[in-house]
N, C-alpha and C. Protein backbone atom coordinates (compact mmCIF):
# COMPACT_ATOMS: atom_id res chain seq x y z
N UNK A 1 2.39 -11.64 15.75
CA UNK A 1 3.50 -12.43 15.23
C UNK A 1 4.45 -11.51 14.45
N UNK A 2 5.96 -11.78 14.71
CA UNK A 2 6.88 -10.49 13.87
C UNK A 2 7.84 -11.71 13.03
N UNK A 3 7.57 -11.31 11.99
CA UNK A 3 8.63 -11.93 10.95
C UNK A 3 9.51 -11.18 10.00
N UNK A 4 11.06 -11.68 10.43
CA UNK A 4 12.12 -10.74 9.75
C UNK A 4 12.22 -11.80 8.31
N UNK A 5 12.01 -10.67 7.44
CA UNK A 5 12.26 -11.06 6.00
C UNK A 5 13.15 -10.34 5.21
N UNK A 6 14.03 -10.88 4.37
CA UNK A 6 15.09 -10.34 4.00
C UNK A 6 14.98 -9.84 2.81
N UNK A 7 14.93 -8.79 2.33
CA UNK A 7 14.40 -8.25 0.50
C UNK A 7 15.52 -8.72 -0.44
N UNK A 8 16.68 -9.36 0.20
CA UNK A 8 17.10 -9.72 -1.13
C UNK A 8 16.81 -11.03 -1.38
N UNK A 9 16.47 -11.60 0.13
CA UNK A 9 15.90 -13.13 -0.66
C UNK A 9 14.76 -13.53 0.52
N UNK A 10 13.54 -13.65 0.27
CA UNK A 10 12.62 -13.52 1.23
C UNK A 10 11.95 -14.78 1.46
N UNK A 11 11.83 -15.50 2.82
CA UNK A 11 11.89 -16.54 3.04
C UNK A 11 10.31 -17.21 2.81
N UNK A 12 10.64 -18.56 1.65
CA UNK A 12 9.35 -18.49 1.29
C UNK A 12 8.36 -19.00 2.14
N UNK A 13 8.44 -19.44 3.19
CA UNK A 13 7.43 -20.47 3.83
C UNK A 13 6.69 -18.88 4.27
N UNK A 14 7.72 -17.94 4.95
CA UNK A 14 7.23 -16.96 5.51
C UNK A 14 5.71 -16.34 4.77
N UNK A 15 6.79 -15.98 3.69
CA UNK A 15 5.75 -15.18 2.52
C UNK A 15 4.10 -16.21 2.28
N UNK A 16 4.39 -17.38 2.36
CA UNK A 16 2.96 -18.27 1.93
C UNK A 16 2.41 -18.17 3.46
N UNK A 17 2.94 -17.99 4.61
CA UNK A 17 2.31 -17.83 5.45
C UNK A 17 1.60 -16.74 5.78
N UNK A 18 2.38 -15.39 5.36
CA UNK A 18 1.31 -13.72 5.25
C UNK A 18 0.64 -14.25 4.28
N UNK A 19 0.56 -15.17 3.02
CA UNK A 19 -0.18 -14.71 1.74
C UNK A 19 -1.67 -15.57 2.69
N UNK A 20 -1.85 -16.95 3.42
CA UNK A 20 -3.13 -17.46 4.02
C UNK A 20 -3.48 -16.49 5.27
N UNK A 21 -2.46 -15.90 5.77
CA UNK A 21 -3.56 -14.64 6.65
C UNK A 21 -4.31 -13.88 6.14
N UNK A 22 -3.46 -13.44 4.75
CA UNK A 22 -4.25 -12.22 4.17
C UNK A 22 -5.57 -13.07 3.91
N UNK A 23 -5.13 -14.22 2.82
CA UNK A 23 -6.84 -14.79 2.60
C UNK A 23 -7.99 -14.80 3.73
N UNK A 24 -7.33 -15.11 4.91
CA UNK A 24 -8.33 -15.53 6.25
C UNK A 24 -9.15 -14.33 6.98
N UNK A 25 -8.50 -13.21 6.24
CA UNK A 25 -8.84 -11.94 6.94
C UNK A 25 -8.21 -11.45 7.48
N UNK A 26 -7.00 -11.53 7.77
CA UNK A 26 -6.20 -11.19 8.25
C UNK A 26 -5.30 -9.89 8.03
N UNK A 27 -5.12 -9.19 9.06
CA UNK A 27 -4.09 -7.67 8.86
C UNK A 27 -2.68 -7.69 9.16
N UNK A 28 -2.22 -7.23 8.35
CA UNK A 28 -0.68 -7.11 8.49
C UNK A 28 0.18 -5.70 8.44
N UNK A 29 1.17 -5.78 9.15
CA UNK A 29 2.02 -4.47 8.88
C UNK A 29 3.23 -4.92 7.95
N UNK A 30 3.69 -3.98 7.24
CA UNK A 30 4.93 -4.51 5.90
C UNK A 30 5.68 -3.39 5.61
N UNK A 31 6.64 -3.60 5.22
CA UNK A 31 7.65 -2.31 5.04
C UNK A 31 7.13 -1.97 3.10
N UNK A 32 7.03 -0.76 3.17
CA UNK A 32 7.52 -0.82 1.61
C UNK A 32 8.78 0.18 1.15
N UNK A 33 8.70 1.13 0.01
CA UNK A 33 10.07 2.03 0.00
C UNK A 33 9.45 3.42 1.01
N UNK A 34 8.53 3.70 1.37
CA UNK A 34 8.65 4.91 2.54
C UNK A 34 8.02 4.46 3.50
N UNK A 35 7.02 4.68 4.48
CA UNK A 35 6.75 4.51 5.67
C UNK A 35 6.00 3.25 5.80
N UNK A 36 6.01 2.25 6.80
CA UNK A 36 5.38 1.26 7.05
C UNK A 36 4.01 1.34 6.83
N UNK A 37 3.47 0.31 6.20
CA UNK A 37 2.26 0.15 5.62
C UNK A 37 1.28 -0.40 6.73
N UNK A 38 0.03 -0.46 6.73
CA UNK A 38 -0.86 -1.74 7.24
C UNK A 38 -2.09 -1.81 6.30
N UNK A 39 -2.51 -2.91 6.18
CA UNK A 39 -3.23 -3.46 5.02
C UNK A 39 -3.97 -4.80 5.22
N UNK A 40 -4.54 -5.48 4.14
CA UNK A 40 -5.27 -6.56 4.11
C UNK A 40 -5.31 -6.78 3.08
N UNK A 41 -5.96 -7.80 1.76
CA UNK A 41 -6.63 -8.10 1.28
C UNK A 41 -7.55 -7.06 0.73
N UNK A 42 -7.58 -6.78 -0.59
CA UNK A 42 -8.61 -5.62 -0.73
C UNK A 42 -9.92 -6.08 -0.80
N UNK A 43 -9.65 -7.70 -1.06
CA UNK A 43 -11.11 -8.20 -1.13
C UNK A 43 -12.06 -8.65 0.36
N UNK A 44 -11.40 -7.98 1.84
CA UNK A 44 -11.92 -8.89 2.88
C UNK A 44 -12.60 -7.28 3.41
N UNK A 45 -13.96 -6.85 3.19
CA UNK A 45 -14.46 -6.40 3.33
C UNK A 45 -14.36 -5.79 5.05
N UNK A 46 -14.67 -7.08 6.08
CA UNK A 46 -14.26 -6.37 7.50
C UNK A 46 -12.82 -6.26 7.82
N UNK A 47 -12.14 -6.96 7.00
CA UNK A 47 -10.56 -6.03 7.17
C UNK A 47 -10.42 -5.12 6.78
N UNK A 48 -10.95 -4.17 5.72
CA UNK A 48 -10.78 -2.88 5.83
C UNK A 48 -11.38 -2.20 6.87
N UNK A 49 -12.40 -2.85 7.53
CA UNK A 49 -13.49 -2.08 8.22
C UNK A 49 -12.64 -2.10 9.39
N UNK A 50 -11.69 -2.80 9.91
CA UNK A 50 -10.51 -2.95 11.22
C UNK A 50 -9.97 -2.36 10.75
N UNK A 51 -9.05 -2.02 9.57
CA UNK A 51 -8.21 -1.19 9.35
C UNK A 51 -8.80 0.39 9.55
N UNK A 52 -10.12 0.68 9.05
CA UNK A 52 -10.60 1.97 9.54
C UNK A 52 -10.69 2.17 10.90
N UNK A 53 -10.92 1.37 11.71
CA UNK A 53 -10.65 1.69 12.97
C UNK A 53 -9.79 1.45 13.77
N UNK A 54 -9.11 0.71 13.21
CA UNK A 54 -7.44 0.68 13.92
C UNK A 54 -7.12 2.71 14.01
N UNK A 55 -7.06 2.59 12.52
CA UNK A 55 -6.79 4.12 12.71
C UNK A 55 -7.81 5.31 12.82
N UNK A 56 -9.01 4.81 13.27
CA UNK A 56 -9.53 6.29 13.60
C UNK A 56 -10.01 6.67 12.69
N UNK A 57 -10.60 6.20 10.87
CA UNK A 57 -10.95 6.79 9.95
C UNK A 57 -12.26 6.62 9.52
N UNK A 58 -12.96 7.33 8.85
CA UNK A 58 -14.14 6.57 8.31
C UNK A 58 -13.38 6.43 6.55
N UNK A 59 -13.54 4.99 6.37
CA UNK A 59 -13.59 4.85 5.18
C UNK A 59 -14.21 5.29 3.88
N UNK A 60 -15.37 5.44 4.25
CA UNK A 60 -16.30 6.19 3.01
C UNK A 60 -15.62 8.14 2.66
N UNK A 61 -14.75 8.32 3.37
CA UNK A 61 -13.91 9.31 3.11
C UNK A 61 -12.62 9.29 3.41
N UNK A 62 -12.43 8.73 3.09
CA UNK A 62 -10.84 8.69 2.83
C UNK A 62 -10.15 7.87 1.60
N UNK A 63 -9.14 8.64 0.97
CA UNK A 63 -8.90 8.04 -0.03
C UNK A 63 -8.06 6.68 -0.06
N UNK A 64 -7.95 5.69 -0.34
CA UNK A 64 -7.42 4.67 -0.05
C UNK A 64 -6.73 4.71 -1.27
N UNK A 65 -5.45 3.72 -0.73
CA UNK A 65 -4.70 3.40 -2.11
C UNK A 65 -4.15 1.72 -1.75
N UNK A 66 -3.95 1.16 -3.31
CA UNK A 66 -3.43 -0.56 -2.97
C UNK A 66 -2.46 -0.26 -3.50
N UNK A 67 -1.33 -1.73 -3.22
CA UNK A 67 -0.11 -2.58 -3.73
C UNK A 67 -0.47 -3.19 -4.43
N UNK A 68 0.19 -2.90 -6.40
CA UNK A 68 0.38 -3.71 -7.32
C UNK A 68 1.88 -4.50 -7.26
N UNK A 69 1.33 -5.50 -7.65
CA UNK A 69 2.95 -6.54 -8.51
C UNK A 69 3.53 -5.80 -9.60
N UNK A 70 2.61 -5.16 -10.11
CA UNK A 70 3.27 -4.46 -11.15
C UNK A 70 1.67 -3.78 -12.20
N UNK A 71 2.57 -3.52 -13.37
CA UNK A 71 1.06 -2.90 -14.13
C UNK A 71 0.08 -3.68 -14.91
N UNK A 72 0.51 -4.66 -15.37
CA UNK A 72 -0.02 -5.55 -15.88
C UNK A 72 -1.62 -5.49 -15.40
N UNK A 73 -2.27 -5.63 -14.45
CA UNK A 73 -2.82 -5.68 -13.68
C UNK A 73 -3.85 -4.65 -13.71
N UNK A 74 -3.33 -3.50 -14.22
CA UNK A 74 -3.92 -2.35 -13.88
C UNK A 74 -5.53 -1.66 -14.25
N UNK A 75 -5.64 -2.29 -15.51
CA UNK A 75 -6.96 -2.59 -16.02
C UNK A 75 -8.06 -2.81 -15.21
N UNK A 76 -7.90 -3.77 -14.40
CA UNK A 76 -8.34 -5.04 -13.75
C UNK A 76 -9.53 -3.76 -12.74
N UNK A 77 -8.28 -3.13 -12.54
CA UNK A 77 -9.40 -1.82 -11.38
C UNK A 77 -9.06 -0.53 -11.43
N UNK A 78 -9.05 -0.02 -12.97
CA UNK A 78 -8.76 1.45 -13.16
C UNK A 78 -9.50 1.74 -14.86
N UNK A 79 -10.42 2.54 -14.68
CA UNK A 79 -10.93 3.29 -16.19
C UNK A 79 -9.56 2.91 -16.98
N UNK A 80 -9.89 2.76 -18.33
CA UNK A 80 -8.96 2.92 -19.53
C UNK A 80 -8.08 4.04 -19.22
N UNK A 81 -6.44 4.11 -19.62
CA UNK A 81 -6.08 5.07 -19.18
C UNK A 81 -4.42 4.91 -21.12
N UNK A 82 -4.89 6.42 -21.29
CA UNK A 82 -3.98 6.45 -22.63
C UNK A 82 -2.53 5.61 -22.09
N UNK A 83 -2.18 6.26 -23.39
CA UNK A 83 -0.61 5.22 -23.48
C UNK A 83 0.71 6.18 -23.30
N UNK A 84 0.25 7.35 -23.44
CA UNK A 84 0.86 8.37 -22.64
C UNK A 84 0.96 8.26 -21.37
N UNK A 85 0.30 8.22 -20.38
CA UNK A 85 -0.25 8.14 -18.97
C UNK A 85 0.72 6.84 -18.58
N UNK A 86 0.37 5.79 -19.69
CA UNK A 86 0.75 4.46 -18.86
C UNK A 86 2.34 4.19 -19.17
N UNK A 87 2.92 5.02 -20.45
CA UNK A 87 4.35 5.13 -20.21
C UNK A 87 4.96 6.31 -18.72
N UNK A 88 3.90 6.95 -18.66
CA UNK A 88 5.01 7.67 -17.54
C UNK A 88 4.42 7.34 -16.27
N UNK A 89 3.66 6.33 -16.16
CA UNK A 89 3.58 5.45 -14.83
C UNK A 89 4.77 4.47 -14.63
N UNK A 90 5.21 3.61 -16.15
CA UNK A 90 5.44 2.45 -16.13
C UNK A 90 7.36 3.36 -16.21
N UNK A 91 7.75 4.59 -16.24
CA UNK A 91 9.02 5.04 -16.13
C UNK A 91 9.46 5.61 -14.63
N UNK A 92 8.48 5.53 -13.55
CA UNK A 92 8.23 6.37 -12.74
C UNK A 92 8.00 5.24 -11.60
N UNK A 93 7.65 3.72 -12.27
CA UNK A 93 7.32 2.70 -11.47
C UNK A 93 8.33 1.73 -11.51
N UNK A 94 8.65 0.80 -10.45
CA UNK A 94 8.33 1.59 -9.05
C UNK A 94 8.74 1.86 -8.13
N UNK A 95 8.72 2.88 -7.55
CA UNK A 95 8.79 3.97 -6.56
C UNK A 95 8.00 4.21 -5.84
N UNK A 96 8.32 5.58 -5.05
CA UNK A 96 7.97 6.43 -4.35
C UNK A 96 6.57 7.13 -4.73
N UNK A 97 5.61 6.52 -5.27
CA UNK A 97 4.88 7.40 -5.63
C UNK A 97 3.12 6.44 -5.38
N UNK A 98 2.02 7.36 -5.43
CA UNK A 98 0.46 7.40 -5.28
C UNK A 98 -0.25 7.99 -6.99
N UNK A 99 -0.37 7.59 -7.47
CA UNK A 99 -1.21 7.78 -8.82
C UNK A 99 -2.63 7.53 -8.32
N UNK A 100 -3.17 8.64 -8.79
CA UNK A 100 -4.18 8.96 -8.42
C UNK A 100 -4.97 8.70 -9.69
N UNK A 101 -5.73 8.00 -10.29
CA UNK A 101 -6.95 6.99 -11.31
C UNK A 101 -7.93 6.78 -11.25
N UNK A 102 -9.01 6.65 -12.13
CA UNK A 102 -10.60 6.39 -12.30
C UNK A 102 -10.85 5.43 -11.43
N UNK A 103 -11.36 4.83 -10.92
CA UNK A 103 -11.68 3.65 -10.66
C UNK A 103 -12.94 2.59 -10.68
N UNK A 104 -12.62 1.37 -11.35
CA UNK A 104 -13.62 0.81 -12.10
C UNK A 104 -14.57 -0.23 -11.28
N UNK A 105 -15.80 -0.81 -11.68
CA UNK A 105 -16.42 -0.96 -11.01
C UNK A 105 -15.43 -2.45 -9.97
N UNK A 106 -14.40 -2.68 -10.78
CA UNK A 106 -14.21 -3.86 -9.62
C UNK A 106 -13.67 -3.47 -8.45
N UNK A 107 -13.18 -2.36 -8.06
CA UNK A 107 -12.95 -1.97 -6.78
C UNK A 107 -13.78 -1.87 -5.98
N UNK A 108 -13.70 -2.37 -4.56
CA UNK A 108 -14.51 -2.76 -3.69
C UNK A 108 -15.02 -1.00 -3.49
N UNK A 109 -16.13 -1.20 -3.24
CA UNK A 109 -17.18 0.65 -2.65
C UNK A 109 -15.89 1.06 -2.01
N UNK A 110 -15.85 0.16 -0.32
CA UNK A 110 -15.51 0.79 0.63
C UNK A 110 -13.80 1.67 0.55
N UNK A 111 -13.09 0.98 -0.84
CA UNK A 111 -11.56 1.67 -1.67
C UNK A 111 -12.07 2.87 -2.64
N UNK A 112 -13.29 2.79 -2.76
CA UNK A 112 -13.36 4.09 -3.82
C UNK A 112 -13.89 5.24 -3.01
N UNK A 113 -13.09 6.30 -3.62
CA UNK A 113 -13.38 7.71 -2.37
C UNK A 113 -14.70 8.03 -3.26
N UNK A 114 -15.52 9.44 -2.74
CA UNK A 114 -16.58 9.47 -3.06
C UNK A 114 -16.38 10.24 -5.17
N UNK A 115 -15.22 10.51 -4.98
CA UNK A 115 -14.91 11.04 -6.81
C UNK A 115 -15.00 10.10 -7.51
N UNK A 116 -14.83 8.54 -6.81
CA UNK A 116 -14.84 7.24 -7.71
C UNK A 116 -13.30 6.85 -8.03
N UNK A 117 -11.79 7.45 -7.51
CA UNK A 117 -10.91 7.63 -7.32
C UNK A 117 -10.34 6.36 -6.94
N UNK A 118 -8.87 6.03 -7.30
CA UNK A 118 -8.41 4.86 -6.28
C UNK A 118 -6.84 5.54 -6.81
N UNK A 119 -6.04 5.33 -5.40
CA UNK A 119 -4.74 5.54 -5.10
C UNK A 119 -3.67 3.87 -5.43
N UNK A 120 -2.66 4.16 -6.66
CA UNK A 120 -2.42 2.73 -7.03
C UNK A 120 -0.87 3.23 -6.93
N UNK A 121 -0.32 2.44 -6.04
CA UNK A 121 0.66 1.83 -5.35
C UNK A 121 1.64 0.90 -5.99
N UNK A 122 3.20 1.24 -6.40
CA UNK A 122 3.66 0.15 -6.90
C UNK A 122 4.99 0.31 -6.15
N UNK A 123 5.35 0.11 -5.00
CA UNK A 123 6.79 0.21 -4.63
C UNK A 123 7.82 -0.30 -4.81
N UNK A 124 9.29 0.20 -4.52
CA UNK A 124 10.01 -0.45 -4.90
C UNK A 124 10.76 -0.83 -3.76
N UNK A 125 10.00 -2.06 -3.06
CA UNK A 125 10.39 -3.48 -2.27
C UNK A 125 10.13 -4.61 -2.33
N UNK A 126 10.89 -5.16 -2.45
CA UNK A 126 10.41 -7.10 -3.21
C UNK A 126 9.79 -7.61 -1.90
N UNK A 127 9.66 -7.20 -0.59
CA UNK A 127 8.40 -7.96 -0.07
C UNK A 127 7.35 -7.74 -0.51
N UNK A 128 6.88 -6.58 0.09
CA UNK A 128 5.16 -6.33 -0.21
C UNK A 128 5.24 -7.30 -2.05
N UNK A 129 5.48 -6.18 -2.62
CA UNK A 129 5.42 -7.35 -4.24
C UNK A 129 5.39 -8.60 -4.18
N UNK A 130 6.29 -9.00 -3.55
CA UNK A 130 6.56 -10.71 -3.86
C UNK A 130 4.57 -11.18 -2.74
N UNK A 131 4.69 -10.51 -1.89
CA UNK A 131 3.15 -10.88 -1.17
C UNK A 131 2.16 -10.95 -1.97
N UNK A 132 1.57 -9.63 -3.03
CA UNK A 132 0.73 -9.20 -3.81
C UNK A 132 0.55 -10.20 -4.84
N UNK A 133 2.13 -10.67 -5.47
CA UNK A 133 2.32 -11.68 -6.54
C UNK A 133 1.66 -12.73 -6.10
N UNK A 134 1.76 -13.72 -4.77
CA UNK A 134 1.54 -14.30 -4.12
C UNK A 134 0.04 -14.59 -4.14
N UNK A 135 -0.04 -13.17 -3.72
CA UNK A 135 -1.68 -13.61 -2.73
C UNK A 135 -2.81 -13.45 -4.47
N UNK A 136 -1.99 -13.02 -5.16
CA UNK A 136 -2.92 -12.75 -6.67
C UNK A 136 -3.56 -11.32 -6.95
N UNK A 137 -4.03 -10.65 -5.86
CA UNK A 137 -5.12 -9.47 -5.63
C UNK A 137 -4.18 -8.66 -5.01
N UNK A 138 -4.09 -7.11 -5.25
CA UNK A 138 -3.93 -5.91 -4.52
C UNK A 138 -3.86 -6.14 -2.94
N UNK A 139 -3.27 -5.51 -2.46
CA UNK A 139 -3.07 -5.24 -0.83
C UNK A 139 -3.57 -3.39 -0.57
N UNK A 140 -4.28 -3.75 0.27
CA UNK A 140 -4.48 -2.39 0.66
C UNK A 140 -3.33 -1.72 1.55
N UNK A 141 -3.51 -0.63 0.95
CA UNK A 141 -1.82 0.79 1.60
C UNK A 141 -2.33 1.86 2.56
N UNK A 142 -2.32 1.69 3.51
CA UNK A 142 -2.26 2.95 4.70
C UNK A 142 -1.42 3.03 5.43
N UNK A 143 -0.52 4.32 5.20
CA UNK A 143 0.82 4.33 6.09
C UNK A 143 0.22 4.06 7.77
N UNK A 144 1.20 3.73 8.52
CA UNK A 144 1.21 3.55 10.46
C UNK A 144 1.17 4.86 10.85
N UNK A 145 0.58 5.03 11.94
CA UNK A 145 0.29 6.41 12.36
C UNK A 145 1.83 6.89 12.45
N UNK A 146 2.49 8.08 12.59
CA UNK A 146 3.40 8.48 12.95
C UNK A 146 3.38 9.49 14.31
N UNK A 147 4.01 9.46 14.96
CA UNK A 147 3.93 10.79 16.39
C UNK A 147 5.40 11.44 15.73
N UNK A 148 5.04 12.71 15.71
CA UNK A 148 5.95 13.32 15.53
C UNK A 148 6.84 14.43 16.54
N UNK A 149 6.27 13.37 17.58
CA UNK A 149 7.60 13.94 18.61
C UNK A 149 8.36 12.62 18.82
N UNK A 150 7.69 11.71 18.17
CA UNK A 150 8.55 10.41 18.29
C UNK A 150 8.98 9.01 16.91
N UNK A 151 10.10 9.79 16.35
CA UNK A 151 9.73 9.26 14.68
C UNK A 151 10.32 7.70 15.05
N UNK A 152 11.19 7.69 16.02
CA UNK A 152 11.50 6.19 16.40
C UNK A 152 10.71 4.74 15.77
N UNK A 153 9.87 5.32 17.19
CA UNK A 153 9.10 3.96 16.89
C UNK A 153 7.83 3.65 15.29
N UNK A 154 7.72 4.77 14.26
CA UNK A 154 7.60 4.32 13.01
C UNK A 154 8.44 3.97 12.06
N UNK A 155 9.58 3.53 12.46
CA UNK A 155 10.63 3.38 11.84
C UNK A 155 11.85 2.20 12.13
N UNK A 156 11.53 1.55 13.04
CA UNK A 156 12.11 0.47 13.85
C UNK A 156 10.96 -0.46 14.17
N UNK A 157 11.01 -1.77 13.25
CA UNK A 157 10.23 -2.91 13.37
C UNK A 157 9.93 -3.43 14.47
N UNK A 158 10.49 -3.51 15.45
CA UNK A 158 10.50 -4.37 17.16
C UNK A 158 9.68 -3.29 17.84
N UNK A 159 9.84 -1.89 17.46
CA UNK A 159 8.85 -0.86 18.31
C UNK A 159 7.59 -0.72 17.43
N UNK A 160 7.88 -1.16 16.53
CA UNK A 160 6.00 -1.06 15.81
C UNK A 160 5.41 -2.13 16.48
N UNK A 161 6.15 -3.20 16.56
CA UNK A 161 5.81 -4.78 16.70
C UNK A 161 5.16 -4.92 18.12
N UNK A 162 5.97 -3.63 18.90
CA UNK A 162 5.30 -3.46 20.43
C UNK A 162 3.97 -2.45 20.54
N UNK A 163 3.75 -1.55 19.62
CA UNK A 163 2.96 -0.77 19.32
C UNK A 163 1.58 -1.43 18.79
N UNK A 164 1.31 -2.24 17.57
CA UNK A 164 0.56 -2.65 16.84
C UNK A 164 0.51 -4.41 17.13
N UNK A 165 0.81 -4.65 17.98
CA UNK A 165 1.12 -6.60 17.84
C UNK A 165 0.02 -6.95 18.46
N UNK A 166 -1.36 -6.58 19.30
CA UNK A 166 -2.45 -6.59 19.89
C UNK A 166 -3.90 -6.06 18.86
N UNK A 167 -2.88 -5.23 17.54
CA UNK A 167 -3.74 -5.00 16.44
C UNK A 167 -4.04 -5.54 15.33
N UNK A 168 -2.62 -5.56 15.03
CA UNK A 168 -2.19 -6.81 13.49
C UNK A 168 -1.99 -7.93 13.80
N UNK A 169 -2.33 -8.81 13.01
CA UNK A 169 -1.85 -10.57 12.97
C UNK A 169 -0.66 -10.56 12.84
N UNK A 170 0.27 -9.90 11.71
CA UNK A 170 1.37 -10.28 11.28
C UNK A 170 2.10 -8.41 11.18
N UNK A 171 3.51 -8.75 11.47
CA UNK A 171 3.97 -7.46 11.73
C UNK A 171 5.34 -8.10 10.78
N UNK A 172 5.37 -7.76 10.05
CA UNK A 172 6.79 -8.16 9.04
C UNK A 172 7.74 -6.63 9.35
N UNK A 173 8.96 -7.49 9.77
CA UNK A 173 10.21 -6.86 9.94
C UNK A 173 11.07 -6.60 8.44
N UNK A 174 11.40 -5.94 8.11
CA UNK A 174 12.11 -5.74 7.03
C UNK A 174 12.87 -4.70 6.55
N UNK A 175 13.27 -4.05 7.86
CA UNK A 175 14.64 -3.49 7.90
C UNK A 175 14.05 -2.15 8.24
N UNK A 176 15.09 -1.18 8.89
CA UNK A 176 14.31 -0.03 8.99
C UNK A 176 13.24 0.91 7.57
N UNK A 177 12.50 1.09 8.50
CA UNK A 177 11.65 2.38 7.11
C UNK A 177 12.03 3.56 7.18
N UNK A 178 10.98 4.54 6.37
CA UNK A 178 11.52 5.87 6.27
C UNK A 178 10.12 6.32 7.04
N UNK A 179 10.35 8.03 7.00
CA UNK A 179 9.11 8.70 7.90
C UNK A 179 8.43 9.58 6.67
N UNK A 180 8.74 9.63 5.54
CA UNK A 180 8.79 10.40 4.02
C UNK A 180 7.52 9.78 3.81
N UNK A 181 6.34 10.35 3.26
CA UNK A 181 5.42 9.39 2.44
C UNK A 181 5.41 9.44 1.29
N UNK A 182 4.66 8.67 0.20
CA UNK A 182 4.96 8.82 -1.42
C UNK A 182 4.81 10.43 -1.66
N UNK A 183 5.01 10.37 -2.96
CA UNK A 183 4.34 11.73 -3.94
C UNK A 183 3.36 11.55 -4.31
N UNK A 184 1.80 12.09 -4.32
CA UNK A 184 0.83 12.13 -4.71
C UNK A 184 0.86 12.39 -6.00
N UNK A 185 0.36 11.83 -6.86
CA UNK A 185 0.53 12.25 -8.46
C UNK A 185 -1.22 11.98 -8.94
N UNK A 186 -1.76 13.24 -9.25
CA UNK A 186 -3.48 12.96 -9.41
C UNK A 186 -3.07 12.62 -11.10
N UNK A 187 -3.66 12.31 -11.80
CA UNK A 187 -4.08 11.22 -13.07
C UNK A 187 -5.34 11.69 -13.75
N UNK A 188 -6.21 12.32 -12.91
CA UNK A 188 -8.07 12.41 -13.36
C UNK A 188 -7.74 14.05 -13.81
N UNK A 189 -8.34 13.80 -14.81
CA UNK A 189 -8.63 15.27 -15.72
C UNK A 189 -7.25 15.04 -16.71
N UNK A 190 -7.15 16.50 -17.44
CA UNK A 190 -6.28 16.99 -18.47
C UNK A 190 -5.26 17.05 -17.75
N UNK A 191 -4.81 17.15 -17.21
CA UNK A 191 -3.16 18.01 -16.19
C UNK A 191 -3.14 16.93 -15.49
N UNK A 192 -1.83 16.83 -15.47
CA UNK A 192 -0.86 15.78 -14.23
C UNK A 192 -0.70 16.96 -13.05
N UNK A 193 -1.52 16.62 -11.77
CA UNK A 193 -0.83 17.44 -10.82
C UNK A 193 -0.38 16.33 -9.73
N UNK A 194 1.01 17.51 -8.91
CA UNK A 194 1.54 16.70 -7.73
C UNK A 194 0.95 17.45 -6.61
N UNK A 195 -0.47 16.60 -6.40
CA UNK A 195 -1.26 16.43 -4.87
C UNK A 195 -0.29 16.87 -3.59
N UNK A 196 1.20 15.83 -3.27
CA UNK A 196 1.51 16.11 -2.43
C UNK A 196 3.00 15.36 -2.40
N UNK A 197 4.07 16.39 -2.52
CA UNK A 197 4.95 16.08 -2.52
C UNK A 197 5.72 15.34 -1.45
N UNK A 198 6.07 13.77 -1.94
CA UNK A 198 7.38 13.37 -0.97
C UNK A 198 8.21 12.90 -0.98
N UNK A 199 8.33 11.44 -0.80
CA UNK A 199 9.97 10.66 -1.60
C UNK A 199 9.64 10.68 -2.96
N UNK A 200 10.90 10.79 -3.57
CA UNK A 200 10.87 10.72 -4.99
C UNK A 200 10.65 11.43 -5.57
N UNK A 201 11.65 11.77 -6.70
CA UNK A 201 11.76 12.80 -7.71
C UNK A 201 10.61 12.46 -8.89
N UNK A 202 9.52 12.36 -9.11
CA UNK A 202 9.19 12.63 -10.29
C UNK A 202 8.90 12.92 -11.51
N UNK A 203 9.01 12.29 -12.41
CA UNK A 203 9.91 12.74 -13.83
C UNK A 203 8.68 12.62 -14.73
N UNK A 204 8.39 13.59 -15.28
CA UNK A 204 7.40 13.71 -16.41
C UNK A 204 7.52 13.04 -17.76
């Protein structure tokens, strides 16, 4: 199913309709500010386990990261984190960026890499958000594969929609994406390092 949603005003029946897939188990593709996402529910255990094999991954190694509404939240599934840390998340959010954080026991196993790690996600697009707000719980974030002899079709909704529509339940249209992925920003230890530079300037 492909649904065009508009970020400056996003149609609500739509949005309550991704928010009962996600509950049902359901996978979706979504735009956020860099490359098209696919995700679930962080709480539907065999939807991540489709999402690992949609793409070819084993989960128990790979680092996963979710979609917050915002920070508020953040507690909820991340070690205590100073007030230093959480002003230059909350100046930096949100964007373009992967913060890399403790992660506490409420994160599901199969989201915590084997460091105990979780990748927290706050972009700046009022779908995914307005979904997350919605559905109450985190959305899980794994960019769409990209071919890079062919950036087209990760970047044009109707060719993902032909690509992934036999994979995902729901394929949300929402305007072209980018092929850029966040900036990695690690969090764990003394030093702020940038893991892996991409959209977005980063400001200390």
């Amino acid at each position: 199913m492909l649904f065009r949603i508009y970020e400056e005003n996003p149609n609500e029946r739509h949005i309550q309709q991704i928010v009962e897939c996600l509950k049902d188990g359901g996978v979706i593709i979504y735009p956020t500010d860099t490359i098209y996402g696919i995700g679930c529910d962080i709480t539907q255990k065999k939807s991540i386990e489709r999402i690992a094999a949609i793409k070819g991954i084993n989960p128990e190694n790979h680092l996963f990261s979710f979609i917050c509404h915002d920070l508020s939240h953040l507690s909820d599934y991340t070690r205590p984190i100073n007030n230093s840390l959480f002003r230059l998340m909350k100046h930096n959010l949100p964007g373009a960026f992967t913060f890399v954080l403790e992660a506490n026991k409420n994160v599901p196993q199969l989201l915590q890499s084997k460091r105990k790690t979780i990748g927290i996600r706050i972009p700046d697009n009022i779908i995914i958000r307005t979904i997350v707000r919605e559905l109450g719980n985190p959305v899980l974030s794994s960019s769409i594969q990209i071919d890079e002899e062919d950036y087209e079709y990760a970047t044009n909704p109707e060719l993902i929609y032909e690509t992934y529509k036999d994979l995902a339940d729901i394929v949300i249209d929402g305007g072209f994406g980018d092929i850029t992925p966040s900036t990695v920003v690690n969090c764990v230890g003394d030093e702020i390092e940038i893991l892996r530079q991409g959209k977005g300037h980063f400001q200390e």
